[in-house]
C-alpha atoms as a PDB file:
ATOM      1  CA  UNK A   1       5.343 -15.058   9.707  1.00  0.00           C
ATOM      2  CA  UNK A   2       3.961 -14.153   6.116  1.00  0.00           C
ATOM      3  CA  UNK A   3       6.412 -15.345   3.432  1.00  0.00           C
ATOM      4  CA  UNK A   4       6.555 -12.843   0.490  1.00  0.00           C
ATOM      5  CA  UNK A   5       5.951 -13.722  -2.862  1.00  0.00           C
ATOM      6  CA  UNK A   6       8.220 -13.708  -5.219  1.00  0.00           C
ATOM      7  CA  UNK A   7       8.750 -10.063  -6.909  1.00  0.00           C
ATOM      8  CA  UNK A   8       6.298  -9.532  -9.584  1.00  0.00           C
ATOM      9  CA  UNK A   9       3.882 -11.839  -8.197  1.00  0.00           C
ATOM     10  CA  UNK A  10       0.838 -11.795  -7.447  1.00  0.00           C
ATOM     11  CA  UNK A  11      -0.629 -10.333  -3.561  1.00  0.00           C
ATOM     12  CA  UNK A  12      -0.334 -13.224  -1.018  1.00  0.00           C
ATOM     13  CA  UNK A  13      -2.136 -14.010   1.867  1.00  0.00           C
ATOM     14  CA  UNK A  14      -2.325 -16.167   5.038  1.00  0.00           C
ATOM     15  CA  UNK A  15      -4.281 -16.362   7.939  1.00  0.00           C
ATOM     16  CA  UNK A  16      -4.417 -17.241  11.224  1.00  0.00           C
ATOM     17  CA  UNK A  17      -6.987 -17.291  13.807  1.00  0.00           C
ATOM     18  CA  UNK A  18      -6.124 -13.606  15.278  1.00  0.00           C
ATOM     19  CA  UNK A  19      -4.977 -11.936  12.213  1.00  0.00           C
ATOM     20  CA  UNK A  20      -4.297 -11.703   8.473  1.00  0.00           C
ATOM     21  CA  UNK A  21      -1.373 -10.757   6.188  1.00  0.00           C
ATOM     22  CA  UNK A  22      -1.471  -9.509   2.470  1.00  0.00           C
ATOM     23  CA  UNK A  23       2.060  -8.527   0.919  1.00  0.00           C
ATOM     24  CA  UNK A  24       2.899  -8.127  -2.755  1.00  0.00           C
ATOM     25  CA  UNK A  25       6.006  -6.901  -4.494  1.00  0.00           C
ATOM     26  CA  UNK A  26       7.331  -5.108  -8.108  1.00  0.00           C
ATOM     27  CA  UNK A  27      10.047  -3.665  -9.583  1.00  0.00           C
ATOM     28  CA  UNK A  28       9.769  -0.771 -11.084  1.00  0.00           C
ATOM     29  CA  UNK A  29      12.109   0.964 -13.351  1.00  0.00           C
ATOM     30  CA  UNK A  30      11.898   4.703 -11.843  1.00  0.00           C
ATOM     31  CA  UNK A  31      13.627   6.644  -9.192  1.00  0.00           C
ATOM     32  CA  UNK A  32      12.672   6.164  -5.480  1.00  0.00           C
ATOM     33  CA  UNK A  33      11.569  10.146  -5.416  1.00  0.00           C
ATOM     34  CA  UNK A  34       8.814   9.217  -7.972  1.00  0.00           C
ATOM     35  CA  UNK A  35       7.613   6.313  -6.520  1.00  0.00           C
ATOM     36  CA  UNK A  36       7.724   8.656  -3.042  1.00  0.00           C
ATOM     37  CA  UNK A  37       5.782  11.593  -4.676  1.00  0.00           C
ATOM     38  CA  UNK A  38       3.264   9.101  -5.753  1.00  0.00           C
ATOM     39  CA  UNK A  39       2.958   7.506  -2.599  1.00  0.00           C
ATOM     40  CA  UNK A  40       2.169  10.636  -0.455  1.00  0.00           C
ATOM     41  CA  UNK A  41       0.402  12.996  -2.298  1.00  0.00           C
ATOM     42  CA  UNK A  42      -3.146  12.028  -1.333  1.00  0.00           C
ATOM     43  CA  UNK A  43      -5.102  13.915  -3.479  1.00  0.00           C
ATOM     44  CA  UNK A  44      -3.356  12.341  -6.205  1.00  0.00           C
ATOM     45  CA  UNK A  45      -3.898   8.627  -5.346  1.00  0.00           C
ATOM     46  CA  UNK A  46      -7.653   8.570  -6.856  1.00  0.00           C
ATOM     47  CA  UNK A  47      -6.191   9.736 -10.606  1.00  0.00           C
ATOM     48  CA  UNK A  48      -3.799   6.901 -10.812  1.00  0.00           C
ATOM     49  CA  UNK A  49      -5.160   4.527  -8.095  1.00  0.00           C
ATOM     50  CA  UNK A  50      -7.871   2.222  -9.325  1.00  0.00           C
ATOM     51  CA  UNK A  51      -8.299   0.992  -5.552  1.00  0.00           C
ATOM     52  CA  UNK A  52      -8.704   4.197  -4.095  1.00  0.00           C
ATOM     53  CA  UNK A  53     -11.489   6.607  -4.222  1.00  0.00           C
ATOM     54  CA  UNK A  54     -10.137   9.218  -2.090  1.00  0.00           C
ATOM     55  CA  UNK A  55      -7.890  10.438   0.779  1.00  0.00           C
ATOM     56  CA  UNK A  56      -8.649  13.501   2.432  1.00  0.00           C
ATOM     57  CA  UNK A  57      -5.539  15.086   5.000  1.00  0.00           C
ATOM     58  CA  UNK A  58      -1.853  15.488   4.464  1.00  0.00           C
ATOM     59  CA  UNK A  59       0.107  11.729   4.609  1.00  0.00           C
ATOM     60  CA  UNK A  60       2.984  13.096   6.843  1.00  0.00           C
ATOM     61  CA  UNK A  61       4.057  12.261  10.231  1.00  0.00           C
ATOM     62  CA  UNK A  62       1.995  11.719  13.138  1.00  0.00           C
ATOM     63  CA  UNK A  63      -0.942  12.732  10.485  1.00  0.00           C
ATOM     64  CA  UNK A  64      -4.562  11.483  10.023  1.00  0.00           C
ATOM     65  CA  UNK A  65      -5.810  10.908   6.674  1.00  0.00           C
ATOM     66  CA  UNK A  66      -9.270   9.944   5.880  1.00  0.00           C
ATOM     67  CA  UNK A  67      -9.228   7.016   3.209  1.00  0.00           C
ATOM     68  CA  UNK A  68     -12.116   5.681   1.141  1.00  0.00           C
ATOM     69  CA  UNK A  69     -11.027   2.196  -1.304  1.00  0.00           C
ATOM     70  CA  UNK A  70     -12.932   0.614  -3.870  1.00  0.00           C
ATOM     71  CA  UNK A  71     -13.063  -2.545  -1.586  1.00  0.00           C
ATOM     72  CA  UNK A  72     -15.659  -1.248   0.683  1.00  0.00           C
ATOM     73  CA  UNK A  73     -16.920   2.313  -1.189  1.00  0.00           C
ATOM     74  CA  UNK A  74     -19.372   2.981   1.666  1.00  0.00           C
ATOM     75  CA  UNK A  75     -16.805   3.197   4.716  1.00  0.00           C
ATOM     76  CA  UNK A  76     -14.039   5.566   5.258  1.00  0.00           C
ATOM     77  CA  UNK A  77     -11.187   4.401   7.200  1.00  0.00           C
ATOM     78  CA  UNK A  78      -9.450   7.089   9.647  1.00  0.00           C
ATOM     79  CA  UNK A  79      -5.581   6.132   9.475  1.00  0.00           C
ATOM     80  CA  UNK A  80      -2.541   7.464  11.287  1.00  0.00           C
ATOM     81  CA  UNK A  81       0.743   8.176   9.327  1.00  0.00           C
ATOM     82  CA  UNK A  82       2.629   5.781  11.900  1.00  0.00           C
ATOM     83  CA  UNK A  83       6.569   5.735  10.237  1.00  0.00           C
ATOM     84  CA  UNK A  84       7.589   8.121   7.536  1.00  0.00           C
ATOM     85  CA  UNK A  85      10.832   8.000   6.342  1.00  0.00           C
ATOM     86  CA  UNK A  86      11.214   9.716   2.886  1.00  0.00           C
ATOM     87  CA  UNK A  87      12.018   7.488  -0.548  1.00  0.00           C
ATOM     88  CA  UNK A  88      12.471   4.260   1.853  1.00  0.00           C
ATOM     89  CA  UNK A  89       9.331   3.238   4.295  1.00  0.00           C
ATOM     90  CA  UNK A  90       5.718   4.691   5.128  1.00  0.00           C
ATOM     91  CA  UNK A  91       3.285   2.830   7.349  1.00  0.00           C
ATOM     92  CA  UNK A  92      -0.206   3.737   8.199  1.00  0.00           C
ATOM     93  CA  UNK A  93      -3.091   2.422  10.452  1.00  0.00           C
ATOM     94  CA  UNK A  94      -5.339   2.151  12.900  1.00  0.00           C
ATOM     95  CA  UNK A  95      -6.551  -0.371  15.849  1.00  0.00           C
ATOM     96  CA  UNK A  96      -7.200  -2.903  13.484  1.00  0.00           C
ATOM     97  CA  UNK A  97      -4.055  -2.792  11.305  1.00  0.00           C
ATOM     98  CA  UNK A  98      -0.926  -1.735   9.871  1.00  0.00           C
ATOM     99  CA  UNK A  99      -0.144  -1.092   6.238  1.00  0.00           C
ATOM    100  CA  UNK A 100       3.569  -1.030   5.214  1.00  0.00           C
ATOM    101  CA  UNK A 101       4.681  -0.013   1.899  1.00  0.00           C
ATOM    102  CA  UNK A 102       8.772   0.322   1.790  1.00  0.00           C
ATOM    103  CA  UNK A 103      11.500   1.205  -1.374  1.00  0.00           C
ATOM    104  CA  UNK A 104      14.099  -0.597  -1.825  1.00  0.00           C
ATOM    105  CA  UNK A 105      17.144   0.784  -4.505  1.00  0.00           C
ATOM    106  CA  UNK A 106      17.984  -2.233  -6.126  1.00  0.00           C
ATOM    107  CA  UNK A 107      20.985  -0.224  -8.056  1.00  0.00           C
ATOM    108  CA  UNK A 108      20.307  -0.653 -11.383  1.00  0.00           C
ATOM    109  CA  UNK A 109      18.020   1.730 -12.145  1.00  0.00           C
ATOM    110  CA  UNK A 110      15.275   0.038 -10.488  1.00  0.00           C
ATOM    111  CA  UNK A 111      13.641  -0.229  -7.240  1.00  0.00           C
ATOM    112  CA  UNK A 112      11.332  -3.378  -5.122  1.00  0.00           C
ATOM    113  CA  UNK A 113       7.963  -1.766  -4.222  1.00  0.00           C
ATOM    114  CA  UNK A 114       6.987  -3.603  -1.088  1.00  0.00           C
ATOM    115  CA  UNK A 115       3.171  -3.087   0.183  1.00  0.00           C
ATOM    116  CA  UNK A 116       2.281  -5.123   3.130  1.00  0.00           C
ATOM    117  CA  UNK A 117      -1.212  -5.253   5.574  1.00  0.00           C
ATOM    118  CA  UNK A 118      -1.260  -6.792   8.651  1.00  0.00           C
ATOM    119  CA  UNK A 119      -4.634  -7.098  10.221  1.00  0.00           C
ATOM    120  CA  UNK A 120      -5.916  -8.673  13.313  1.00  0.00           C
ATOM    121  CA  UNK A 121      -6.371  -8.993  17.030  1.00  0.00           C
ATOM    122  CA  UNK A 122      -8.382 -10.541  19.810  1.00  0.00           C
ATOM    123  CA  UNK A 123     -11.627 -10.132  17.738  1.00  0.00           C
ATOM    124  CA  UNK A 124     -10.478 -10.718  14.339  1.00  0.00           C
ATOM    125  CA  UNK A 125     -12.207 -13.983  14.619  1.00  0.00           C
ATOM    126  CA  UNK A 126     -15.842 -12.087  15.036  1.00  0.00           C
ATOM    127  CA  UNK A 127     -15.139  -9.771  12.114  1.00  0.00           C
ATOM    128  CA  UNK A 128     -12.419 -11.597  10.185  1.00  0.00           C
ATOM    129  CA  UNK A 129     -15.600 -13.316   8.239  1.00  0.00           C
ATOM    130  CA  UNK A 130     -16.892  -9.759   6.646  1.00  0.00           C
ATOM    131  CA  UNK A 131     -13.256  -8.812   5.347  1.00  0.00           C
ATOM    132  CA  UNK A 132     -13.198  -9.470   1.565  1.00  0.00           C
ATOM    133  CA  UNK A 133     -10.080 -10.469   0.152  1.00  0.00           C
ATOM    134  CA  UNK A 134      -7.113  -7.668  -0.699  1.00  0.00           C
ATOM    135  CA  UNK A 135      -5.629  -9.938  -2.941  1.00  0.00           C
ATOM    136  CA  UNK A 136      -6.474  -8.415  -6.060  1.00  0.00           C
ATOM    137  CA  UNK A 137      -6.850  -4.915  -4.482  1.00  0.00           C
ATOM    138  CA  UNK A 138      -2.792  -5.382  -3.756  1.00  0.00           C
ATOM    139  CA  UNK A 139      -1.984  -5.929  -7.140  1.00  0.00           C
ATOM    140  CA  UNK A 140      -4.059  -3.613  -8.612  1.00  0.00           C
ATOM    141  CA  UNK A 141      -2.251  -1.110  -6.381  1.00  0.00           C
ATOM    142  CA  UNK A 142       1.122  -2.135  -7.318  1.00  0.00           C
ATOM    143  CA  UNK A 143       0.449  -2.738 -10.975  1.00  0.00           C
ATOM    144  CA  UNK A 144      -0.898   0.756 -11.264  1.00  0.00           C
ATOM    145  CA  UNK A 145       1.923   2.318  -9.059  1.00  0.00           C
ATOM    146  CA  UNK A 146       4.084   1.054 -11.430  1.00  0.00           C
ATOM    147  CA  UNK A 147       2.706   1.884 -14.146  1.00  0.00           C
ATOM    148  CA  UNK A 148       2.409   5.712 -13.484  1.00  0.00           C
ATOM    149  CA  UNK A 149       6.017   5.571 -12.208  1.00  0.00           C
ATOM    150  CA  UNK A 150       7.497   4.124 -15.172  1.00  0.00           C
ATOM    151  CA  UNK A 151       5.607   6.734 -17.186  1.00  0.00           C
ATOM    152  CA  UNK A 152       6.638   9.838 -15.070  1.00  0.00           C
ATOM    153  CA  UNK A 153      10.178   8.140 -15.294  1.00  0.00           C
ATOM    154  CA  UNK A 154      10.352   7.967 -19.370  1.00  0.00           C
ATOM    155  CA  UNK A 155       8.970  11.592 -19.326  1.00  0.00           C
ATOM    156  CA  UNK A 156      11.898  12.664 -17.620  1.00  0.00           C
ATOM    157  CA  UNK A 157      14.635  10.888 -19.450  1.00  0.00           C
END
């Protein structure tokens, strides 16, 4: 089990010999429909994402989306929208792994950003070797996230 660090951290990871988890967490001092609008609209992600290059399809239900990241700028990774539940959890993925990202209302105007990767199976050990780390690609995503949030969110006050 991958033990979360502590909010405004930095990305985490562990591994074990079938699979690998990255999490990192914010707060961020905008309204979960913000953070949500963000989120899914895909061909949105590239102008305030610096870890995305594109996603191509609509990030809805039972969707596919096409995404390419800054990680690895020559692949394209074909992901299904797995859970979609508006302004609180979205997962996507494929045979290989599972990303979470969830929204949690802390109440005071702010809300915990949770993204989360799980990657892995029977031959993660063959591959697991070519798989750069998504340490800094986590908090690039979350820093960035929160910074167009926070800026939407002071727009609107």
């Amino acid at each position: 089990m991958t033990t979360a660090p502590a909010i405004g951290q930095t990305a985490h990871s562990t591994k074990t010999t079938f699979h690998r988890e990255t999490t990192v967490s914010t707060v961020i001092k905008a309204d979960e429909a913000i953070i949500w609008a963000l989120l899914t609209n895909a061909t949105d992600h590239p102008r305030w994402n610096r870890t995305v290059t594109s996603i191509q399809g609509t990030i809805a239900l039972g969707e596919w989306i096409m995404l390419k990241s800054t990680i690895d700028a020559k692949r394209s990774f074909k992901l299904k929208v797995m859970e979609f539940e508006p302004e609180r959890k979205l997962v996507w993925g494929d045979g290989k792994g599972r990303r979470t990202f969830t929204l949690k209302d802390n109440g005071d105007g702010t809300v915990t950003f949770t993204m989360h990767e799980r990657i892995g199976g029977l031959m993660f050990p063959l591959y697991a070797k070519y798989i750069p780390s998504f340490d800094d690609s986590f908090d690039r995503f979350a820093a960035d996230l929160k910074q167009e949030a926070e800026l939407i969110q002071s727009k609107s006050n």
